[in-house]
Structures are given as C-alpha cells and as structure tokens.
Protein backbone atom coordinates (compact mmCIF):
# COMPACT_ATOMS: atom_id res chain seq x y z
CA UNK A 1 0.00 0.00 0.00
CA UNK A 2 1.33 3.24 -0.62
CA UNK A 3 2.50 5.50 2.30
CA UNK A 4 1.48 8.68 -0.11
CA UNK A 5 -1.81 8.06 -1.37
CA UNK A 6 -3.18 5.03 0.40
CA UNK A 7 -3.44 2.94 -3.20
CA UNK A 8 -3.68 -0.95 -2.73
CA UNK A 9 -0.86 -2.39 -5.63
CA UNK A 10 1.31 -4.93 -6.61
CA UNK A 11 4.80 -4.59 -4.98
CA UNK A 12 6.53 -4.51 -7.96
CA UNK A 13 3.94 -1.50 -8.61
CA UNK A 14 5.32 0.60 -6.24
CA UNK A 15 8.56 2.09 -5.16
CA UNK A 16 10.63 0.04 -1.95
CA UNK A 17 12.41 2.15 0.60
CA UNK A 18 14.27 1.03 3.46
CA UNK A 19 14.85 3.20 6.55
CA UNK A 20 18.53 2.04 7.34
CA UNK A 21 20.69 2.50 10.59
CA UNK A 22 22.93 5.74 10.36
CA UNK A 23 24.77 7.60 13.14
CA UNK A 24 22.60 6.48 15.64
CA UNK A 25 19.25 7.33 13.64
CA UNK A 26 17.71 6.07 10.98
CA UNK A 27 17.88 7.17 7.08
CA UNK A 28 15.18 6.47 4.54
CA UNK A 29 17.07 4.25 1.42
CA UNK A 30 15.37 3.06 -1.92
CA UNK A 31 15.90 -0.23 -1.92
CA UNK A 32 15.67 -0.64 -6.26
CA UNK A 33 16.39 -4.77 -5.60
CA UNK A 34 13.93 -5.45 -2.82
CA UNK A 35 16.74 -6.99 -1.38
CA UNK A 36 17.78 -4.78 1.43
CA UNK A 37 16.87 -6.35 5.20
CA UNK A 38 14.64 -4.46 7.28
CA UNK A 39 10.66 -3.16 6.65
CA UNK A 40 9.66 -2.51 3.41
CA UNK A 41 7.91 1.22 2.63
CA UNK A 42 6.16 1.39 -0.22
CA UNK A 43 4.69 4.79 -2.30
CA UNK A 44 3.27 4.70 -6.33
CA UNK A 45 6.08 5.53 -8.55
CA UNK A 46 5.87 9.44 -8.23
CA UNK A 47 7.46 12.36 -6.77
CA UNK A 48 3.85 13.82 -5.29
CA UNK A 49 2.88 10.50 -3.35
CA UNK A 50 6.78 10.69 -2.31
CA UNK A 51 6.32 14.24 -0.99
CA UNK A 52 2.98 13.61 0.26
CA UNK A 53 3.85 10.31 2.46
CA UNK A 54 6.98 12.34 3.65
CA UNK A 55 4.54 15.26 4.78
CA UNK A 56 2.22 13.92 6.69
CA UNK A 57 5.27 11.18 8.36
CA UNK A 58 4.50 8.29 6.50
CA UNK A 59 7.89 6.86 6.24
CA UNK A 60 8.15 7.53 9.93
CA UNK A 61 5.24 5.25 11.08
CA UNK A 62 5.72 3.15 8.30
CA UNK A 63 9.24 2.76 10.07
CA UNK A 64 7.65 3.04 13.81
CA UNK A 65 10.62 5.55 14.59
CA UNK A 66 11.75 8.95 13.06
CA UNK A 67 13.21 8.70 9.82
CA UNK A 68 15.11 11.51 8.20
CA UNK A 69 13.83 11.29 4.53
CA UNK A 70 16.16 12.84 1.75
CA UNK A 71 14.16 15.20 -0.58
CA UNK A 72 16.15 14.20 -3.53
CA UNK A 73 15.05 10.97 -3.08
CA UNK A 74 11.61 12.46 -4.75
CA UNK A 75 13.53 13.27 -7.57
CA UNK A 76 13.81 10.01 -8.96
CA UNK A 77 10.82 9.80 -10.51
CA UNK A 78 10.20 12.71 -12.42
CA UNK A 79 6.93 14.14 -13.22
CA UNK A 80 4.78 10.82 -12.40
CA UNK A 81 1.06 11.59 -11.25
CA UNK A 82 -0.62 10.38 -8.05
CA UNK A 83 -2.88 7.96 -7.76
CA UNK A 84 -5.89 9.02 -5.92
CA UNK A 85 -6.25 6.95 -2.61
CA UNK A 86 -8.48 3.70 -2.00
C-alpha cells in the first residue's frame, strides 16, 4: 500500500524504501532490488505521493521511529502523477 496516497498495488507497482541505521538514527534508502533487510515502505512511482507520504510522516510510522527522509530521493521519478487513494 502506498505510504502517499493510500493505493492498494502490486509490490513490484510501487517504489521500496528502506529506513537504514545511520549515526545512531535512521535514514530512509530506496531499496531498487527489494533486497535490502529491514521493513519494506512502499509509495506509487511518483514524486507527489513521495512528498505527500513524507509530509504527513508516513515513512516515519511506516518505520515506527523517526526517519530523516532525503528530498532528492523524490527526484527520482520525475513528473509521475498520483494515484488518488483507496
């Protein structure tokens, strides 16, 4: 499900991110493989459901913990549209 927009997909529909140990906090990662260890957070392929689950913290009870998320990170997928939630 994606932390952005609330859409039900396929995992290989959506986008995998990782948060990841890192000077004693935790760092949101894409994870491109789905082969990284730890929870899997999910958003549609697109830079607004990226910036929309990072507004309103979804990484960061996705994660159950603070998670600093990089903006650029959003960046990866250009000018994708949202999917309107389920």
């Amino acid at each position: 499900m994606c932390l952005g927009c609330g859409r039900r997909a396929p995992k290989r529909d959506l986008a995998r991110y990782v948060a990841v140990p890192e000077g004693g906090g935790m760092v949101l990662t894409r994870d491109h493989g789905a082969s990284m260890p730890g929870r899997g957070l999910y958003t549609c392929r697109s830079g607004a459901c990226f910036q929309r689950a990072t507004e309103r913290r979804g990484f960061a009870r996705g994660a159950r913990g603070p998670v600093v998320v990089d903006a650029a990170l959003a960046g990866e997928f250009g000018d994708g549209e949202a999917v309107s939630g389920a």
